[in-house]
PDB file of N, CA and C in Angstrom:
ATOM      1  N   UNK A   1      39.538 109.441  96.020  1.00  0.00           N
ATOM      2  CA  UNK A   1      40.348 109.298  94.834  1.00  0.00           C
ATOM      3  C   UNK A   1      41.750 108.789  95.162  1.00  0.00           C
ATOM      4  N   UNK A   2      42.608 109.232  95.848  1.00  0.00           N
ATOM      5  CA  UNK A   2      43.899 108.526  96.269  1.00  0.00           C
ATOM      6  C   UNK A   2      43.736 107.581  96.785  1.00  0.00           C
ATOM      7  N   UNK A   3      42.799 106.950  97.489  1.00  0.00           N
ATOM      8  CA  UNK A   3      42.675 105.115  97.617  1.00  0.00           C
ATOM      9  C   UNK A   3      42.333 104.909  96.706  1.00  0.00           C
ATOM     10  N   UNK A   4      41.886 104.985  95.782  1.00  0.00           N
ATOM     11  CA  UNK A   4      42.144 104.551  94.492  1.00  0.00           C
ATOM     12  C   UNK A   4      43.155 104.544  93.857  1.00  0.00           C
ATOM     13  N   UNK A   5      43.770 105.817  93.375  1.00  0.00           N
ATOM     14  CA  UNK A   5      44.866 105.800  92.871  1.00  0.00           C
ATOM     15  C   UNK A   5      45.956 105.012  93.700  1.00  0.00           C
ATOM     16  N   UNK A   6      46.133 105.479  94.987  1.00  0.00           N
ATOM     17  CA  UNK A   6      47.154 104.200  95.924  1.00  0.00           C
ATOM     18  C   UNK A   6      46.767 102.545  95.232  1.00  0.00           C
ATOM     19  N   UNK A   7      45.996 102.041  94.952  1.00  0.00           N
ATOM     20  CA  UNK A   7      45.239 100.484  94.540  1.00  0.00           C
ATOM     21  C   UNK A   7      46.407 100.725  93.193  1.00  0.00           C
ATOM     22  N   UNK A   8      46.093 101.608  92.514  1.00  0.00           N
ATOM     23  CA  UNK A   8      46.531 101.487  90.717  1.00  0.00           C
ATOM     24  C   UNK A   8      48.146 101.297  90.750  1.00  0.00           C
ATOM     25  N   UNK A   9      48.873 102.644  91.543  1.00  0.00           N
ATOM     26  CA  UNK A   9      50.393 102.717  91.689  1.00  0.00           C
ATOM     27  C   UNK A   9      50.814 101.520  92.356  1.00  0.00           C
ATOM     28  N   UNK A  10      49.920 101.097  93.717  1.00  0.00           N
ATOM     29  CA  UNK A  10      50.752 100.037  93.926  1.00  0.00           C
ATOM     30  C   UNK A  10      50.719  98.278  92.761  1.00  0.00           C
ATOM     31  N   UNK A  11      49.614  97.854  92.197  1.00  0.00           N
ATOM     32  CA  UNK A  11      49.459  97.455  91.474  1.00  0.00           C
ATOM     33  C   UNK A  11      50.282  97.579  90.006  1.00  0.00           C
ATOM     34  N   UNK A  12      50.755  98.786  89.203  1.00  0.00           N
ATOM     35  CA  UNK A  12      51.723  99.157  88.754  1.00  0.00           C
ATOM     36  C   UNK A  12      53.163  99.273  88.980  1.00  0.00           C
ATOM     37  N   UNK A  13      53.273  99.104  90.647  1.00  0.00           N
ATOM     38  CA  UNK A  13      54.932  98.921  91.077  1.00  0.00           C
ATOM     39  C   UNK A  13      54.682  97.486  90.989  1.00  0.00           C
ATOM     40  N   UNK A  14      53.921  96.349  91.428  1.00  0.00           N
ATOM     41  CA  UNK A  14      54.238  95.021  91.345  1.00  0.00           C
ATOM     42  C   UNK A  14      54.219  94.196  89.754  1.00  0.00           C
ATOM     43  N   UNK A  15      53.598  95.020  88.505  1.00  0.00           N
ATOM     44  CA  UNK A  15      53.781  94.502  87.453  1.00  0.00           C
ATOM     45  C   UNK A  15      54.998  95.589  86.565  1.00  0.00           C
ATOM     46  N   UNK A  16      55.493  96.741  87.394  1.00  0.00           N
ATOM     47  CA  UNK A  16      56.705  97.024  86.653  1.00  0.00           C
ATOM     48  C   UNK A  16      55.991  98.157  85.308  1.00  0.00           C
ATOM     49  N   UNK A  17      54.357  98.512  85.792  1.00  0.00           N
ATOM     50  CA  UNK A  17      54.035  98.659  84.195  1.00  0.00           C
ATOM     51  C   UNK A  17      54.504 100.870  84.700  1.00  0.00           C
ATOM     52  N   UNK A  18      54.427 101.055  84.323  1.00  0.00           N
ATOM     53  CA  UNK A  18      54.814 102.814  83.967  1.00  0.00           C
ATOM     54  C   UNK A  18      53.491 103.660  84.015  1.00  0.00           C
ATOM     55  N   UNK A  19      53.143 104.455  84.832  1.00  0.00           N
ATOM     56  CA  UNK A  19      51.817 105.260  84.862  1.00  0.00           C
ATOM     57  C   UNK A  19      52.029 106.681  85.474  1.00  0.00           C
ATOM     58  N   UNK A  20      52.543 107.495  84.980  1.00  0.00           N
ATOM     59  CA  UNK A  20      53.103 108.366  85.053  1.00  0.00           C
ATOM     60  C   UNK A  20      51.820 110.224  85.557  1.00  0.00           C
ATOM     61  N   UNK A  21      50.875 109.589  84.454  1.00  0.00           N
ATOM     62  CA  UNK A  21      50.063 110.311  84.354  1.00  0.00           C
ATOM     63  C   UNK A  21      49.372 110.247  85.810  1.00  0.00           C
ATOM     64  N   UNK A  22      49.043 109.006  86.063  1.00  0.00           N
ATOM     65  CA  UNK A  22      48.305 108.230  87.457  1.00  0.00           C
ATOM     66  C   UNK A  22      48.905 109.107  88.634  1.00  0.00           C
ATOM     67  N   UNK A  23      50.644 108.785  88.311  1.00  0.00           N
ATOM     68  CA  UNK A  23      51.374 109.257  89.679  1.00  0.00           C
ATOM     69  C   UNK A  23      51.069 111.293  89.530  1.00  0.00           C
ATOM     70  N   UNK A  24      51.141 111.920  89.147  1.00  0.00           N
ATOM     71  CA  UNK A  24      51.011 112.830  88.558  1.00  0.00           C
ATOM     72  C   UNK A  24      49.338 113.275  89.050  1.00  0.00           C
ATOM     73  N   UNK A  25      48.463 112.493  89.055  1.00  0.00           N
ATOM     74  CA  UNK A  25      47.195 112.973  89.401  1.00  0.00           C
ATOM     75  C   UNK A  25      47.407 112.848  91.165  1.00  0.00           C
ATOM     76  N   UNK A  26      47.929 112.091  91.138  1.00  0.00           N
ATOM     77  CA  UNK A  26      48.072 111.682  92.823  1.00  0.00           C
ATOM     78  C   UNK A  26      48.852 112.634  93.291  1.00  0.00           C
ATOM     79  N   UNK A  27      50.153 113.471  92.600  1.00  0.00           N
ATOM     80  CA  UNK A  27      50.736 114.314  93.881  1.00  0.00           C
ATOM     81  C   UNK A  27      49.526 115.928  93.526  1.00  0.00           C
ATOM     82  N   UNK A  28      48.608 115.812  92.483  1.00  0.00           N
ATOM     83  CA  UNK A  28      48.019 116.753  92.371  1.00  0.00           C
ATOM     84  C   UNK A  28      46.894 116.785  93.601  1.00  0.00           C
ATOM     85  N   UNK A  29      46.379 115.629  93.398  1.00  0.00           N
ATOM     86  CA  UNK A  29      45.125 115.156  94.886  1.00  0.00           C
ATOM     87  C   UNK A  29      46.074 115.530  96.292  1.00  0.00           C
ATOM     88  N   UNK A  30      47.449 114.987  96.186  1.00  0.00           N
ATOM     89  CA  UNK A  30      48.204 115.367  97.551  1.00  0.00           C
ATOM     90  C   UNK A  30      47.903 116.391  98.334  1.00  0.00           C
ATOM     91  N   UNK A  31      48.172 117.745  96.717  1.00  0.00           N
ATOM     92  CA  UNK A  31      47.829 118.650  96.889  1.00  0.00           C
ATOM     93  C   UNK A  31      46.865 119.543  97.762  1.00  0.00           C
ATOM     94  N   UNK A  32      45.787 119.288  96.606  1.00  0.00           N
ATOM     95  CA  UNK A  32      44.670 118.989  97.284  1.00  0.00           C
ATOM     96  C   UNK A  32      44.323 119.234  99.051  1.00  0.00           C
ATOM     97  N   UNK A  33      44.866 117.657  99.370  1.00  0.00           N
ATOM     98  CA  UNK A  33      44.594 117.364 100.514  1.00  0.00           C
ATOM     99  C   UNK A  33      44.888 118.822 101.723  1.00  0.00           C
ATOM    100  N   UNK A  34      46.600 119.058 100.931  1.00  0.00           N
ATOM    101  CA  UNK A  34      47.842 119.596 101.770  1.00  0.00           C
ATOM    102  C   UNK A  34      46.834 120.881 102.496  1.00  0.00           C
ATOM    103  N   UNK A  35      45.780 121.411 101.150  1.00  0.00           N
ATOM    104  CA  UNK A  35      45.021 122.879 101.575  1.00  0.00           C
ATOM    105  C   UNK A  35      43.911 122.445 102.178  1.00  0.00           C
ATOM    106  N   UNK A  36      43.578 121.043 103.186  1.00  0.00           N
ATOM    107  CA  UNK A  36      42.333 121.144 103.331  1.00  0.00           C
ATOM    108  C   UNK A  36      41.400 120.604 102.996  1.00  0.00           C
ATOM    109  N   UNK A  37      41.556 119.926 101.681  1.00  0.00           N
ATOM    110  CA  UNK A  37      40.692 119.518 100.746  1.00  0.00           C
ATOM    111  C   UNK A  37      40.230 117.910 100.850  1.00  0.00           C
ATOM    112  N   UNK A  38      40.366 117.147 101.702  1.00  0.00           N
ATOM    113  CA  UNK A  38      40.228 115.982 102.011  1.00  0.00           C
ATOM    114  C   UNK A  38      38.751 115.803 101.064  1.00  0.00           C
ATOM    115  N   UNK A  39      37.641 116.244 100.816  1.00  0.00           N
ATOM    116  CA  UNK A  39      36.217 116.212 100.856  1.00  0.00           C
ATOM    117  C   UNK A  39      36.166 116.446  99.524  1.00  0.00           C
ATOM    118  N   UNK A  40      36.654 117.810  98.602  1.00  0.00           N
ATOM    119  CA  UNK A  40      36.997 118.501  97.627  1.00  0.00           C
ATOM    120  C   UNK A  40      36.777 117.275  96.640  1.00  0.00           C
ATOM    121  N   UNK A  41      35.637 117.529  95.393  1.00  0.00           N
ATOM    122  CA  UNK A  41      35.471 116.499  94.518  1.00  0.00           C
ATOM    123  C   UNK A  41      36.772 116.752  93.111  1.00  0.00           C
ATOM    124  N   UNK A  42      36.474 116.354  92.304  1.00  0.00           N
ATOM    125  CA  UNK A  42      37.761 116.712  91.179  1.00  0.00           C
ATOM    126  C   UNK A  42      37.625 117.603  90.656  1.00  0.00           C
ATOM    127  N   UNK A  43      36.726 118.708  90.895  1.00  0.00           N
ATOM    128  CA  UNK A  43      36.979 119.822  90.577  1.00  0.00           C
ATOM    129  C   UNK A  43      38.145 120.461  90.994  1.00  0.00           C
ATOM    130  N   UNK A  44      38.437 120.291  91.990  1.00  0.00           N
ATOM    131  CA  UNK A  44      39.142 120.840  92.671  1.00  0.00           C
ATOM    132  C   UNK A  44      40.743 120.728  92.115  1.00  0.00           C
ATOM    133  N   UNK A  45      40.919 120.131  91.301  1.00  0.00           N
ATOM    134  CA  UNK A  45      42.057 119.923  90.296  1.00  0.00           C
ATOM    135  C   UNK A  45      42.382 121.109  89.626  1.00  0.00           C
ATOM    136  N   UNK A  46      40.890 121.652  89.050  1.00  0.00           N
ATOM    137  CA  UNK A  46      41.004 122.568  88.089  1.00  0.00           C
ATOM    138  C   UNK A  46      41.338 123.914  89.003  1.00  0.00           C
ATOM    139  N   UNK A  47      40.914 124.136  89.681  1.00  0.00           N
ATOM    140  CA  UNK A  47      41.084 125.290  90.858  1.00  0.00           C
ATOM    141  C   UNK A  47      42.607 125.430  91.506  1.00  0.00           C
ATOM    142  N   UNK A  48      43.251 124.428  91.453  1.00  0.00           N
ATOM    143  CA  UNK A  48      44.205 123.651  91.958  1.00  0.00           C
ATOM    144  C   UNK A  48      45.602 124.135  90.735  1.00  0.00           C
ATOM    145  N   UNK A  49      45.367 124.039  89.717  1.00  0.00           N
ATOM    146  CA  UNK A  49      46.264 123.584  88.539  1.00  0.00           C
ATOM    147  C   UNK A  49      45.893 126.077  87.721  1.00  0.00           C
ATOM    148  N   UNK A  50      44.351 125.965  88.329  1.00  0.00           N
ATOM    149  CA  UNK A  50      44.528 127.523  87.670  1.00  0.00           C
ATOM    150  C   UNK A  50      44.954 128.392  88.683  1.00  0.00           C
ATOM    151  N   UNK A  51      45.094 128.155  90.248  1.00  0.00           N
ATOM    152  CA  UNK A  51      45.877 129.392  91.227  1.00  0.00           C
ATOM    153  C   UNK A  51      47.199 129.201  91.369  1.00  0.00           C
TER     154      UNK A  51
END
């Protein structure tokens, strides 16, 4: 998911367009990562966002 999202933000810094929500899912995946979670499907958002 963050090579993806990395594709969208950087694509959004070269047309200037605003994606806030995008950047926002990405420091949540950061997250994510920070505990481990490299593998962790998007569930892991919800687990993430309720502890």
């Amino acid at each position: 998911m963050r090579k993806d999202l990395s594709i969208v933000l950087d694509e959004a810094r070269r047309n200037g367009a605003r994606v806030p929500v995008a950047s926002l899912v990405d420091q949540f995946y950061a997250a994510v990562q920070a505990c481990g979670g490299n593998r962790w499907d998007t569930s892991s958002l919800i687990k993430l966002l309720r502890d």
